[in-house]
C-alpha atoms as a PDB file:
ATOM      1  CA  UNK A   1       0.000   0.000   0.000  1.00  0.00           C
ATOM      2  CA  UNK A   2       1.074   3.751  -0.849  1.00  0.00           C
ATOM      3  CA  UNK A   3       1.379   5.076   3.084  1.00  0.00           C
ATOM      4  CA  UNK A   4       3.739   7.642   2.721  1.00  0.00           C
ATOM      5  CA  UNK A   5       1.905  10.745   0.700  1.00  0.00           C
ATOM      6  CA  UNK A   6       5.145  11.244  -1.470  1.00  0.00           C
ATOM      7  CA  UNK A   7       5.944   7.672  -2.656  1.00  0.00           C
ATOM      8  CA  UNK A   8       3.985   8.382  -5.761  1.00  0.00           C
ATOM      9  CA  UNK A   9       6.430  10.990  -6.663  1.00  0.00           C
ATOM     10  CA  UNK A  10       9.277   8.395  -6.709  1.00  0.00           C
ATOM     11  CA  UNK A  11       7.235   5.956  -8.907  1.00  0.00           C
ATOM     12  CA  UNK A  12       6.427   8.262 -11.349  1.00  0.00           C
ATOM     13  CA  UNK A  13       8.392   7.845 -14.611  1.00  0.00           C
ATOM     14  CA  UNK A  14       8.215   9.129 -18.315  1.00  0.00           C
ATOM     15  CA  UNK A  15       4.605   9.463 -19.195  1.00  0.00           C
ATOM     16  CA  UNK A  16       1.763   8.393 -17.599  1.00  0.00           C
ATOM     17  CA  UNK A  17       1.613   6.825 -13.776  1.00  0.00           C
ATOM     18  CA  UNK A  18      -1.078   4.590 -13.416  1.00  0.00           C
ATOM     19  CA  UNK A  19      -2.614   2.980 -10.115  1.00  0.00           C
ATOM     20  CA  UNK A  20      -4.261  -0.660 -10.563  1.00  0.00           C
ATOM     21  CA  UNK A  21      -6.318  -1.051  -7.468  1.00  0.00           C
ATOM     22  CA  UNK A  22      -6.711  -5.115  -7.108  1.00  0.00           C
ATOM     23  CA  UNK A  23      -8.023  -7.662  -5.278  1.00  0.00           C
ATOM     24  CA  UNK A  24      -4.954 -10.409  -3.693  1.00  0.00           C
ATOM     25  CA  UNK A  25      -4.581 -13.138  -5.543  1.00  0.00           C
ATOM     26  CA  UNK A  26      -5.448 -16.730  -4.079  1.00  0.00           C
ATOM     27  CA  UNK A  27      -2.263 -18.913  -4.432  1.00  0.00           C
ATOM     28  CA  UNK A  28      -4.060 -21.681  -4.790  1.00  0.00           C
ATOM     29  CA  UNK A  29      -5.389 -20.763  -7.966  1.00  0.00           C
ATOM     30  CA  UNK A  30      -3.309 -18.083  -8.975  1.00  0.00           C
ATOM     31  CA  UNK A  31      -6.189 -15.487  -9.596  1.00  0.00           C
ATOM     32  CA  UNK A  32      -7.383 -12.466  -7.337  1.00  0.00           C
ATOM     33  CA  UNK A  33     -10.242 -13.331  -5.528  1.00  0.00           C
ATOM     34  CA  UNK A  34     -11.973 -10.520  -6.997  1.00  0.00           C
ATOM     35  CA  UNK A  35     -13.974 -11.795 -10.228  1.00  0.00           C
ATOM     36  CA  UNK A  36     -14.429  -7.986 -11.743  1.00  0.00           C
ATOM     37  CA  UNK A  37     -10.223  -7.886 -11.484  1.00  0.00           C
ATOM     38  CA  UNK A  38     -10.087 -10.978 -13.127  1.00  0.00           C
ATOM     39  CA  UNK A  39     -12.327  -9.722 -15.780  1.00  0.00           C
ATOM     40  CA  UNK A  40     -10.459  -6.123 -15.941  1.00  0.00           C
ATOM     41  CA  UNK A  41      -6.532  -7.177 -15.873  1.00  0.00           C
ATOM     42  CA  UNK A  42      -5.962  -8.789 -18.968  1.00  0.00           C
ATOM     43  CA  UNK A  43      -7.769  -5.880 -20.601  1.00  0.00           C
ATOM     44  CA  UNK A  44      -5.608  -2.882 -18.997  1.00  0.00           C
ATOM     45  CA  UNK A  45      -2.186  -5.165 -19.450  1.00  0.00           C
ATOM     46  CA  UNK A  46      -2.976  -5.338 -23.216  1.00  0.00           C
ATOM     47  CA  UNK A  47      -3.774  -1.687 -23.557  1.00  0.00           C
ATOM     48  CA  UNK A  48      -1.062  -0.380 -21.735  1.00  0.00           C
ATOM     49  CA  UNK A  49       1.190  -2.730 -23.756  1.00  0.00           C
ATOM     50  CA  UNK A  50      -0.251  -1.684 -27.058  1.00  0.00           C
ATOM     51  CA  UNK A  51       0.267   2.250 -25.791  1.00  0.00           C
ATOM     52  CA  UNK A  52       3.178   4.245 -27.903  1.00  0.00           C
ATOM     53  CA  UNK A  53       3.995   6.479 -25.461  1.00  0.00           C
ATOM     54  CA  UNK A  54       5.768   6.089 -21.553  1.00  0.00           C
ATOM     55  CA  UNK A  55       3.264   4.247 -18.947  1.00  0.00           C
ATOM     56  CA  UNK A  56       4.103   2.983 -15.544  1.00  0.00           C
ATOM     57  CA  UNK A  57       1.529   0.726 -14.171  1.00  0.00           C
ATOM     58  CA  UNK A  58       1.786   0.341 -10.224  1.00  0.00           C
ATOM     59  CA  UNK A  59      -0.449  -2.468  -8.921  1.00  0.00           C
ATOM     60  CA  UNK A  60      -1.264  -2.304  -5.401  1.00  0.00           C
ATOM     61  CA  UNK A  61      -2.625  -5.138  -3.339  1.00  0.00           C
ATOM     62  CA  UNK A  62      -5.930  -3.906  -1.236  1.00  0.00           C
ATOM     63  CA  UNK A  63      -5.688  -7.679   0.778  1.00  0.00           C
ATOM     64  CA  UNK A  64      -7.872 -10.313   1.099  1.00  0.00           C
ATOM     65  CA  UNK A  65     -11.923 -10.272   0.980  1.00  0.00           C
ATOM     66  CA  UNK A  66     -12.510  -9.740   4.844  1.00  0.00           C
ATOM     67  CA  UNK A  67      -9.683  -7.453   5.057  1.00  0.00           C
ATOM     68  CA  UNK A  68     -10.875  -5.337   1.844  1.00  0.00           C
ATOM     69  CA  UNK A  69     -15.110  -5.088   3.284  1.00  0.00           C
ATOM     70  CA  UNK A  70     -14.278  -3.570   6.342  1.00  0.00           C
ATOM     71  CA  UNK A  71     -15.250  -0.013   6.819  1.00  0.00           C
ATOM     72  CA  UNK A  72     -11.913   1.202   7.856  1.00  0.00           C
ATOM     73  CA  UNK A  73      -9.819   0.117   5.242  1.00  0.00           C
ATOM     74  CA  UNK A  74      -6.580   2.377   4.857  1.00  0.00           C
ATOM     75  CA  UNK A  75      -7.397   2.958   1.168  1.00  0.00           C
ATOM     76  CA  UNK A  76     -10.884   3.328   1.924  1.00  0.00           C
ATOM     77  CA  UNK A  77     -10.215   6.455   4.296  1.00  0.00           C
ATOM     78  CA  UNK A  78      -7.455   7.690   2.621  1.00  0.00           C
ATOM     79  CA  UNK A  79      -8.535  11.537   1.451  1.00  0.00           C
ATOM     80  CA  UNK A  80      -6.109  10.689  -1.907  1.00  0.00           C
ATOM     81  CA  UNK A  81      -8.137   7.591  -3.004  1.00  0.00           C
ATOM     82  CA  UNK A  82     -10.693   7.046  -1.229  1.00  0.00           C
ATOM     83  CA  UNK A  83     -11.604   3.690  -2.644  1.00  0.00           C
ATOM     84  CA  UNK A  84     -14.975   2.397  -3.418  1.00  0.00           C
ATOM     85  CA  UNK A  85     -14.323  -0.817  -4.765  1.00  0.00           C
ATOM     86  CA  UNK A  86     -11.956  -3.053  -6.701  1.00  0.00           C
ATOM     87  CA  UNK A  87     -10.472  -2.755  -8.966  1.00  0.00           C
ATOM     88  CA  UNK A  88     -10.052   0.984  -9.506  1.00  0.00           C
ATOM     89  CA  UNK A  89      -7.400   2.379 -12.141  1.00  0.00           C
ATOM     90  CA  UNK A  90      -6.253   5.933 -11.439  1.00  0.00           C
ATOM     91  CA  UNK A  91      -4.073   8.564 -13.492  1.00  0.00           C
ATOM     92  CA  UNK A  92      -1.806   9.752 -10.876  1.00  0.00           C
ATOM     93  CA  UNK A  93      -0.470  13.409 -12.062  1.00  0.00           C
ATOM     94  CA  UNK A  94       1.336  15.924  -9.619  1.00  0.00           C
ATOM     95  CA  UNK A  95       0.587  14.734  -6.919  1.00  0.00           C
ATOM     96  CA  UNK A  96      -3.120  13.966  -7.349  1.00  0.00           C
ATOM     97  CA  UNK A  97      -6.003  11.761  -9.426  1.00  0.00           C
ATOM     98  CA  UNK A  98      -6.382  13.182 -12.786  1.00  0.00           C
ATOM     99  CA  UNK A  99      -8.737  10.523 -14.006  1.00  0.00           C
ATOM    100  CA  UNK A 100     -10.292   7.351 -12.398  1.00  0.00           C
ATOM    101  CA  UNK A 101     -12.318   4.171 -13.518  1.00  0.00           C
ATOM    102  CA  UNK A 102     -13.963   2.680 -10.894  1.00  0.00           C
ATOM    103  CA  UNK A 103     -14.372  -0.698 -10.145  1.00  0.00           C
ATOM    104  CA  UNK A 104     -18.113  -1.451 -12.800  1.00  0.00           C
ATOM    105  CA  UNK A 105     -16.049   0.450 -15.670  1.00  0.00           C
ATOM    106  CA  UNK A 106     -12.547  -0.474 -15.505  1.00  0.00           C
ATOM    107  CA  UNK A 107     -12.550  -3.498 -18.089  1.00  0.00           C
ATOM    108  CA  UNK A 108     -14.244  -0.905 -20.531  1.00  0.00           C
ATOM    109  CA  UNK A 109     -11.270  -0.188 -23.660  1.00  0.00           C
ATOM    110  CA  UNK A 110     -12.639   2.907 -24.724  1.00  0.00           C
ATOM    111  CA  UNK A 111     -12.942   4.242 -20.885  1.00  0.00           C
ATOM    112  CA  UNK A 112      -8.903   2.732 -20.328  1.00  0.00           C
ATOM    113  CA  UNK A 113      -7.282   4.181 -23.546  1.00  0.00           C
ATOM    114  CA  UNK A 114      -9.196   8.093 -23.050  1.00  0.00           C
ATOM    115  CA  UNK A 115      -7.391   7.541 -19.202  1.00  0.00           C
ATOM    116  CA  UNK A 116      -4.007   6.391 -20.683  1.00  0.00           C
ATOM    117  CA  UNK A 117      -3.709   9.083 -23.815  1.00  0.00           C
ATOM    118  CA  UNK A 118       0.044   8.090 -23.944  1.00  0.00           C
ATOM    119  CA  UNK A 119       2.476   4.915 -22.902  1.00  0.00           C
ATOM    120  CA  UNK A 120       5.665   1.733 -22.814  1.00  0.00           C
ATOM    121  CA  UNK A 121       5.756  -0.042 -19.804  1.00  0.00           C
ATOM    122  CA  UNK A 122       7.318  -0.615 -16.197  1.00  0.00           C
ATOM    123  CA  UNK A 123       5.103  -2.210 -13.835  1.00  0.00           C
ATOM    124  CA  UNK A 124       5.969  -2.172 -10.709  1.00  0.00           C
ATOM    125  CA  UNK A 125       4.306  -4.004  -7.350  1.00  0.00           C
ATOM    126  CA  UNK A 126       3.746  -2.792  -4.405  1.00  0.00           C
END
């Protein structure tokens, strides 16, 4: 999880910074327990992939499904995100969201490439 208010600043590179909101996967089956960032992954991956311009794609981990429904989930309160549900793609620009899909619209192509609008890849986890 981003805790510190200035660790986006040291993730951002050329172009556009991204932040992937997901589910934690299940080792057992390798997949997030999350069906809608099941559904939306393999969608923003190839997008960001096909982009011609700079992206870096931060994916952070919200936890497991009890952890995630509780009320006072960090990310949750957190005046910078305030997360409503997962997953949730945000353009991080100085300092601050310049564009969000929220969890119901962020497997939508049309909705991801208007939010990337330039990219090449580094993906980093946190």
């Amino acid at each position: 999880m981003i805790c510190d208010p200035n660790a986006t600043a040291e993730l951002q590179g050329p172009g556009v910074l991204l932040l992937l909101f997901l589910g934690d996967r299940i080792a057992s089956v390798g997949k997030s327990w999350c069906p809608d960032c099941v559904r939306a992954e393999p969608i923003i991956y190839k997008l960001v992939n096909e982009s011609e311009s700079p992206v870096t794609l931060v994916r952070v981990y919200v936890g497991d499904k009890p952890t995630w429904r509780t009320s006072d989930h960090p990310l949750r309160c957190d005046d910078r995100f305030k997360l409503k549900g997962v997953p949730t793609l945000i353009r991080w620009e100085n300092g601050a969201i310049s564009g969000r899909l929220e969890d119901y619209e962020a497997d939508k192509e049309m909705k991801i490439k208007e939010l990337l609008k330039s990219s090449e890849v580094q993906t980093k986890t946190i």
